[in-house]
Protein backbone atom coordinates (compact mmCIF):
# COMPACT_ATOMS: atom_id res chain seq x y z
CA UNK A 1 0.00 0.00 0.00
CA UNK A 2 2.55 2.37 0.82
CA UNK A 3 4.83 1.93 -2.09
CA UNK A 4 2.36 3.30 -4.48
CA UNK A 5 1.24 6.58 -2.31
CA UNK A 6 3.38 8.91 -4.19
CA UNK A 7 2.32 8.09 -7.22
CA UNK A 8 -1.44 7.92 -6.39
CA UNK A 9 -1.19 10.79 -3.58
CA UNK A 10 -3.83 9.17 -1.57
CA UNK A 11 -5.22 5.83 0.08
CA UNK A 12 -8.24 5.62 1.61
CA UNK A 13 -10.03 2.52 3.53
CA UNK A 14 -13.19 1.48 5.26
CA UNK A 15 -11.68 0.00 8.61
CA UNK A 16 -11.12 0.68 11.61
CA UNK A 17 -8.01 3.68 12.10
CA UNK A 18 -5.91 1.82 14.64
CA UNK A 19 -5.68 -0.73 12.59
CA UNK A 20 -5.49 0.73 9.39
CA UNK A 21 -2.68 2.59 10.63
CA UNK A 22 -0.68 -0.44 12.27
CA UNK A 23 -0.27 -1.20 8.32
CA UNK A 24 1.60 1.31 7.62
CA UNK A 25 5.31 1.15 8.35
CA UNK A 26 6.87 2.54 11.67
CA UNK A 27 8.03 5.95 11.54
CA UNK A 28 6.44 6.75 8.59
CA UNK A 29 3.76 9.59 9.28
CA UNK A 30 4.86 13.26 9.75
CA UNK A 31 1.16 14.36 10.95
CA UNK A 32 -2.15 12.52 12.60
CA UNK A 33 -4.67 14.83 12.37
CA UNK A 34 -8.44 13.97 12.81
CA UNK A 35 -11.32 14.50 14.67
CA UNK A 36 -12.82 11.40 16.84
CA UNK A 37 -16.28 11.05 17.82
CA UNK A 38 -16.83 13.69 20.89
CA UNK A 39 -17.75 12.74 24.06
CA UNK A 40 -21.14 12.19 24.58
CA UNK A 41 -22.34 12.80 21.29
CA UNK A 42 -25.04 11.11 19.83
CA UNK A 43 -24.15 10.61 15.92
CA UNK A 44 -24.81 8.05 13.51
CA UNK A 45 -21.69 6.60 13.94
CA UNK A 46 -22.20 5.94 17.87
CA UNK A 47 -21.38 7.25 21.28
CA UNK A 48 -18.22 7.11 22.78
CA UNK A 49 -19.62 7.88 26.58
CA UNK A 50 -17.01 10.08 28.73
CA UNK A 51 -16.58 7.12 31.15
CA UNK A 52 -15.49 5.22 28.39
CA UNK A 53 -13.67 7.59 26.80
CA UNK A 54 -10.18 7.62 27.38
CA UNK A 55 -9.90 3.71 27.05
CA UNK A 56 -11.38 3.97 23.47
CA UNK A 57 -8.87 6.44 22.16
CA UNK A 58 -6.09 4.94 23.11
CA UNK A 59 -5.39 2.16 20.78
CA UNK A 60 -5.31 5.22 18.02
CA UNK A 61 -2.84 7.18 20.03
CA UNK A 62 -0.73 3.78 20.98
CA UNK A 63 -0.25 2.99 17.47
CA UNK A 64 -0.08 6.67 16.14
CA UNK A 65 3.22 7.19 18.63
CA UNK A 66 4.59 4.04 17.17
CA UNK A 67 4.00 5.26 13.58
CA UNK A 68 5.00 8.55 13.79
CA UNK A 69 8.16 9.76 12.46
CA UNK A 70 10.36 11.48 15.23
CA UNK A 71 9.82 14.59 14.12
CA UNK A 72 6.00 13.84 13.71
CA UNK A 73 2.87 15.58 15.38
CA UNK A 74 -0.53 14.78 16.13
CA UNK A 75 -3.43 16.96 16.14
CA UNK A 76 -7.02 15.56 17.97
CA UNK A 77 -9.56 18.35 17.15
CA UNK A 78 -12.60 17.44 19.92
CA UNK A 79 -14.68 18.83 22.53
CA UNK A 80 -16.91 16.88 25.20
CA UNK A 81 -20.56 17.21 25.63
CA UNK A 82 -21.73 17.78 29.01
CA UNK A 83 -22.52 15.33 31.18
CA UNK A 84 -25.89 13.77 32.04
CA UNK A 85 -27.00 13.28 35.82
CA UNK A 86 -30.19 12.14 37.41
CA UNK A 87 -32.57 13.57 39.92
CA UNK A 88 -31.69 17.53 40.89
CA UNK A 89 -28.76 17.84 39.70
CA UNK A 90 -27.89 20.25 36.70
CA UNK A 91 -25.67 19.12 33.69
CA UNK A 92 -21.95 19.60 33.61
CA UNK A 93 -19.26 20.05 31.18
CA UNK A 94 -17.34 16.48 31.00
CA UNK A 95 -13.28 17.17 31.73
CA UNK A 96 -12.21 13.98 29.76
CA UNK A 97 -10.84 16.02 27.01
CA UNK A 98 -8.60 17.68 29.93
CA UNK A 99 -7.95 14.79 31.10
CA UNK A 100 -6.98 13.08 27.73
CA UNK A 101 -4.76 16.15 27.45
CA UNK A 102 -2.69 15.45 30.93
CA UNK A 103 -2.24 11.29 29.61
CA UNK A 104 -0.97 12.30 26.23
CA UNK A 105 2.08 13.94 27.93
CA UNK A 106 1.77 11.40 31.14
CA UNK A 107 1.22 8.46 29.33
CA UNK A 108 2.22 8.59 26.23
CA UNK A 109 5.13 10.66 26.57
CA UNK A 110 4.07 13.14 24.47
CA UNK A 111 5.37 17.15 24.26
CA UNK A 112 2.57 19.75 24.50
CA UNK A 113 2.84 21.91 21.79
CA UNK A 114 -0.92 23.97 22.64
CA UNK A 115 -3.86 23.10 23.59
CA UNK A 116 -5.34 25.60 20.66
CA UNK A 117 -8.86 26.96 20.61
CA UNK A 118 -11.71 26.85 17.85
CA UNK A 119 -14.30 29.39 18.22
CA UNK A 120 -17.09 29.04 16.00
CA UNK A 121 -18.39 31.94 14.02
CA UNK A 122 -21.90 30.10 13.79
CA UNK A 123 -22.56 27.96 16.61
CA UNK A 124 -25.23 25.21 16.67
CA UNK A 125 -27.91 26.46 19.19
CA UNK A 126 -28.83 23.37 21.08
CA UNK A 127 -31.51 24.77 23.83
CA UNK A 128 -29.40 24.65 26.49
CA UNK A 129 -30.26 26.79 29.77
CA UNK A 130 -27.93 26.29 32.13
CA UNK A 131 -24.14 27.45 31.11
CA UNK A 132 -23.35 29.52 28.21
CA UNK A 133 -24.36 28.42 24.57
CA UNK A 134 -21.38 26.27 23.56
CA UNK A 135 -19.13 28.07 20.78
CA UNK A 136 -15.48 26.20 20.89
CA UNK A 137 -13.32 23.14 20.18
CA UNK A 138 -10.03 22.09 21.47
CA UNK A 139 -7.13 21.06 18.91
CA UNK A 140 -4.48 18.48 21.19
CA UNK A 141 -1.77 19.99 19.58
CA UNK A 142 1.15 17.51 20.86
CA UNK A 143 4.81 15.94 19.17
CA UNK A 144 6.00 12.95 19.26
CA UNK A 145 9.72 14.45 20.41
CA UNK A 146 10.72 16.98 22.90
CA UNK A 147 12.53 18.76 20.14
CA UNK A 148 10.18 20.30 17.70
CA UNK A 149 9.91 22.37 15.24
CA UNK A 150 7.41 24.45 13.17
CA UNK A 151 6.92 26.22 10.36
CA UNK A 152 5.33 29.58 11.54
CA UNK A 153 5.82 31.31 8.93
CA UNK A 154 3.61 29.22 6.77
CA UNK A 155 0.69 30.12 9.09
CA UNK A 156 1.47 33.94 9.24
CA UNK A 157 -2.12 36.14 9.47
CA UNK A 158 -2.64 39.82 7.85
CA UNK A 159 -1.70 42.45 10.18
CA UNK A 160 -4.84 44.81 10.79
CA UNK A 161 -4.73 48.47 9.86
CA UNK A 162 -4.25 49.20 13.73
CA UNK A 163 -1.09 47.17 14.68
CA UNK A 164 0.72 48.65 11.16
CA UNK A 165 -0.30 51.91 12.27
CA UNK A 166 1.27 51.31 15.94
CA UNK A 167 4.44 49.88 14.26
CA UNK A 168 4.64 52.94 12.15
CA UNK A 169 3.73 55.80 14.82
CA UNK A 170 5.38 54.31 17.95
CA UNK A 171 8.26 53.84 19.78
CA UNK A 172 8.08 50.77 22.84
CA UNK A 173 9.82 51.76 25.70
CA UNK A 174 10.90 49.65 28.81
CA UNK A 175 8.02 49.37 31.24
CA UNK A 176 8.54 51.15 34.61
CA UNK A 177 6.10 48.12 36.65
CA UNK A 178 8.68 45.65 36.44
CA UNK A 179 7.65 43.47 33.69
CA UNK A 180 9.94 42.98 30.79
CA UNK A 181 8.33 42.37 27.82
CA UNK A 182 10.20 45.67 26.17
CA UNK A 183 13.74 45.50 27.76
CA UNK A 184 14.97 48.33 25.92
CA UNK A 185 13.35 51.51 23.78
CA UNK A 186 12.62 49.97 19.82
CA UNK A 187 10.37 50.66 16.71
CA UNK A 188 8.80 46.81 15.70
CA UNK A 189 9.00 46.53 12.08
CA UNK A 190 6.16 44.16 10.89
CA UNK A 191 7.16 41.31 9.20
CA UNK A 192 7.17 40.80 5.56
CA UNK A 193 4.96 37.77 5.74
CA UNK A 194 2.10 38.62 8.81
CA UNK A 195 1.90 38.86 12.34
CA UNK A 196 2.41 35.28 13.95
CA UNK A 197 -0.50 33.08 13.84
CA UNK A 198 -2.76 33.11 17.06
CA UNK A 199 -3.54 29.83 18.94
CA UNK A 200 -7.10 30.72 18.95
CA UNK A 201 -8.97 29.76 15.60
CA UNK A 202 -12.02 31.33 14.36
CA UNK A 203 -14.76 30.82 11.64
CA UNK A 204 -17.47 29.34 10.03
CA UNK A 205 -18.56 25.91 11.21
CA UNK A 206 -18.96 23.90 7.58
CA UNK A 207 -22.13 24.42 5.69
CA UNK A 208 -22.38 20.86 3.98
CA UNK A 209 -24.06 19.24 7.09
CA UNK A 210 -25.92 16.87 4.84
CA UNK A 211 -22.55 15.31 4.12
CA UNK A 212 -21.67 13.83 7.51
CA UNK A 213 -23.12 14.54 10.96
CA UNK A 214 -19.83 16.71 12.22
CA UNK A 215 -17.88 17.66 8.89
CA UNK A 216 -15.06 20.32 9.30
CA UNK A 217 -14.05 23.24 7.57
CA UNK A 218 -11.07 22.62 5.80
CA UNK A 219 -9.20 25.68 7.42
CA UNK A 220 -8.51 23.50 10.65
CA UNK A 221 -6.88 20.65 9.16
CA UNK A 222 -5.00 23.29 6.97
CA UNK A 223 -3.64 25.31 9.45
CA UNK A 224 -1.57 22.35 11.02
CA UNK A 225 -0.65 20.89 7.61
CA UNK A 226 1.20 23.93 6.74
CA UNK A 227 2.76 24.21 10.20
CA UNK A 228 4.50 21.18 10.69
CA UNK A 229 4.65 18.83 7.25
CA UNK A 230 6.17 19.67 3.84
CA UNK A 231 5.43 18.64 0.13
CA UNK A 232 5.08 14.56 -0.01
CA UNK A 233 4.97 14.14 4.03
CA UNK A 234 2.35 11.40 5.13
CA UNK A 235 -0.74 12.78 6.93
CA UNK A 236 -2.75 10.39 8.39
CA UNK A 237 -6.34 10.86 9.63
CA UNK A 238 -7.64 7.42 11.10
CA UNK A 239 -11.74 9.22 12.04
CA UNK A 240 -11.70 10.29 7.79
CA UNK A 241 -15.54 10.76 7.77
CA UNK A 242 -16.18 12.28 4.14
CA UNK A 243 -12.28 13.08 3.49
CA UNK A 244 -11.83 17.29 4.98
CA UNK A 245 -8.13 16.39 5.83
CA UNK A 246 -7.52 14.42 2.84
CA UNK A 247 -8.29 17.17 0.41
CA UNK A 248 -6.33 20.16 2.01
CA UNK A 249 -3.53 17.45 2.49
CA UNK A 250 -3.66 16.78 -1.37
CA UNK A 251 -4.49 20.41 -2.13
CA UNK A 252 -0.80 21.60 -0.40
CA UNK A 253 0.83 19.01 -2.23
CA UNK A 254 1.38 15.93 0.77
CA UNK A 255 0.39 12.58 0.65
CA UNK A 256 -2.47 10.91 2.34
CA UNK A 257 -3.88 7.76 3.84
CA UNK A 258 -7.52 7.58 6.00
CA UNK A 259 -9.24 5.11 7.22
CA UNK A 260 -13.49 5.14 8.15
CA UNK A 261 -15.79 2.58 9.45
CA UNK A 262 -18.39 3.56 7.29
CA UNK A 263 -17.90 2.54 3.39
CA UNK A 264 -20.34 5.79 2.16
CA UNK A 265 -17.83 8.01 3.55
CA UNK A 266 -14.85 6.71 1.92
CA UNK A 267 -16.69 6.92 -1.37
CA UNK A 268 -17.54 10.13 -0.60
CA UNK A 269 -14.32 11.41 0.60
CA UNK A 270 -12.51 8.99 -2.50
CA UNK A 271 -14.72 11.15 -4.83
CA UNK A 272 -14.11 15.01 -3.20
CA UNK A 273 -9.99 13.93 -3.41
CA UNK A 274 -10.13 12.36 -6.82
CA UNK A 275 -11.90 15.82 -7.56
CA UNK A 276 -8.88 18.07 -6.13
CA UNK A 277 -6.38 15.74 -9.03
CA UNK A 278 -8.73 16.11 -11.38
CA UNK A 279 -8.62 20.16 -10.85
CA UNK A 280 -4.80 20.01 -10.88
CA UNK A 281 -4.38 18.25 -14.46
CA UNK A 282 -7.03 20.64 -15.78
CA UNK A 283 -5.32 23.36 -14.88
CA UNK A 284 -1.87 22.24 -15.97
CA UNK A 285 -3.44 21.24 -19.06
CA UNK A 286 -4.80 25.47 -19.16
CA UNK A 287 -1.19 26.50 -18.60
C-alpha cells in the first residue's frame, strides 16, 4: 500500500483507524490529524460515553506514537458534551478532554505543543439553559519528540490596519512596573509575511451538514498541515468521515492515507480527493 502513495497521492479505507494505521510502516507519518467522535455525542456513527472515553482512544494514540516519524505531530480536534446526571442535579461540562490532554504527555510521553482553541463563528444552538451556549473546540496539539519544530511562517495572518499603524507611529519603551516584555526603547518593524498566527482559531462551522453529521471546515486541518509537514509528508487521519483532511492534504501538495468505518464516507471522501487531481491536471493542461 505504501509503495504506491506517491504516485497515487492518496489511500483511503473502510476499517477501523488503529488498525489501518498499524499497516503502515513505523516511523512513517509526519502528521495525525483527525477528529474522533466527541464525548457524549449522539451521531450516527455511535457514542463514545465520557466514562469510556479515554480507554477507546487509546489504541489510536498507541499505534499513532509508534508510527510517527520522530519529528511527527498529532493533532485531535474534539470537545466533550456535558454530562448527564439524574434527579436535581444540573448538567456539567465532562473534563475527559482535559484529562486526555494530561495522559498524552503522562502516558504517552508526548510534548505539549498547545492546547489551541476553535471558536465558532456560527454555533449550533442546542436549547441549552444552564451554562453559556457552547461556541469552541479544542485542537491536542502535541509531538512525538521533545525537540520540535514548526513552520510559523507558513501560518502567518494579515496584520490589521491598527497594529501597522502602531508599528509605524510608535516607539516601545521599557516598562517602569517591572515586567519585561520591552527590555529596551525599539520601533517593531512588521514582518514581511504577517503577524504570527494566534492559537485561537475562528470561523465558520462547515455548511455541507448533509454530508456527515460533524464535517469540518477545511481551514482547521490546513492550518496544522502547513505548520509542521512539507510537500510529499504522510498525513494520516484514522476518524476520515467524508475526506476534509484528505483534500487540504492533497491540495498543499502531501500525501495521504484515511481510514473510516463507514464505506459511504470513503466513497464520498474517495470522490471530493479524486476531484482536487482532477482540478490540478485541468489546470496544468490550461497552462
Amino acid at each position: 500500500m505504501f509503495g504506491t502513495l506517491l504516485q497515487d497521492r492518496f489511500i483511503v479505507k473502510s476499517m477501523d483507524g488503529a488498525a489501518g494505521m498499524m499497516t503502515l510502516p513505523d516511523n512513517s507519518i509526519k502528521l495525525v490529524y483527525g477528529s474522533p467522535p466527541y464525548p457524549n455525542a449522539e451521531r450516527n456513527y455511535g457514542i463514545w460515553k465520557s466514562k469510556e472515553y479515554i480507554k477507546i482512544i487509546s489504541p489510536f494514540i498507541d499505534v499513532a506514537k509508534i508510527k510517527l516519524r520522530e519529528d511527527g505531530f498529532i493533532v485531535v480536534n474534539v470537545k466533550a458534551n456535558r454530562e448527564k446526571h439524574k434527579g436535581n442535579k444540573n448538567t456539567t461540562r465532562s473534563l475527559v478532554i482535559e484529562r486526555l490532554a494530561i495522559m498524552m504527555e503522562e502516558k504517552w510521553g508526548l510534548s505539549c505543543i498547545d492546547i489551541e482553541i476553535w471558536v465558532k463563528d456560527n454555533p449550533v444552538s442546542t436549547g441549552l439553559r444552564v451554562a453559556c451556549q457552547d461556541a469552541y473546540e479544542q485542537n491536542l496539539w502535541f509531538s512525538k519528540s521533545p525537540s520540535w519544530k514548526i513552520n510559523l511562517d507558513a501560518i502567518r495572518r494579515p496584520y490589521s490596519k491598527a497594529t501597522l499603524k502602531i508599528y509605524e507611529n510608535n516607539e516601545f519603551k521599557p516598562r517602569t512596573n517591572g515586567l519585561m516584555y520591552v527590555r529596551k526603547q525599539k520601533k517593531i518593524t512588521a514582518h514581511p509575511l504577517g503577524a504570527l498566527a494566534q492559537n485561537v482559531v475562528k470561523g465558520h462551522v462547515s455548511s455541507r451538514q448533509e454530508q456527515h453529521q460533524a464535517m469540518q471546515p477545511g481551514y482547521l486541518a490546513q492550518k496544522y498541515i502547513k505548520a509542521v509537514t512539507n510537500e510529499n509528508d504522510l498525513i494520516v487521519d484514522p476518524w476520515m468521515g467524508t475526506g476534509t483532511t484528505g483534500v487540504e492534504a492533497i491540495k498543499l501538495g502531501r500525501c495521504f492515507v484515511g481510514f473510516d468505518i463507514y464505506k459511504d464516507y470513503v466513497e464520498k471522501a474517495k470522490l471530493a480527493m479524486m476531484k482536487v487531481l482532477e482540478g490540478e491536471k485541468n489546470d496544468k493542461k490550461r497552462k
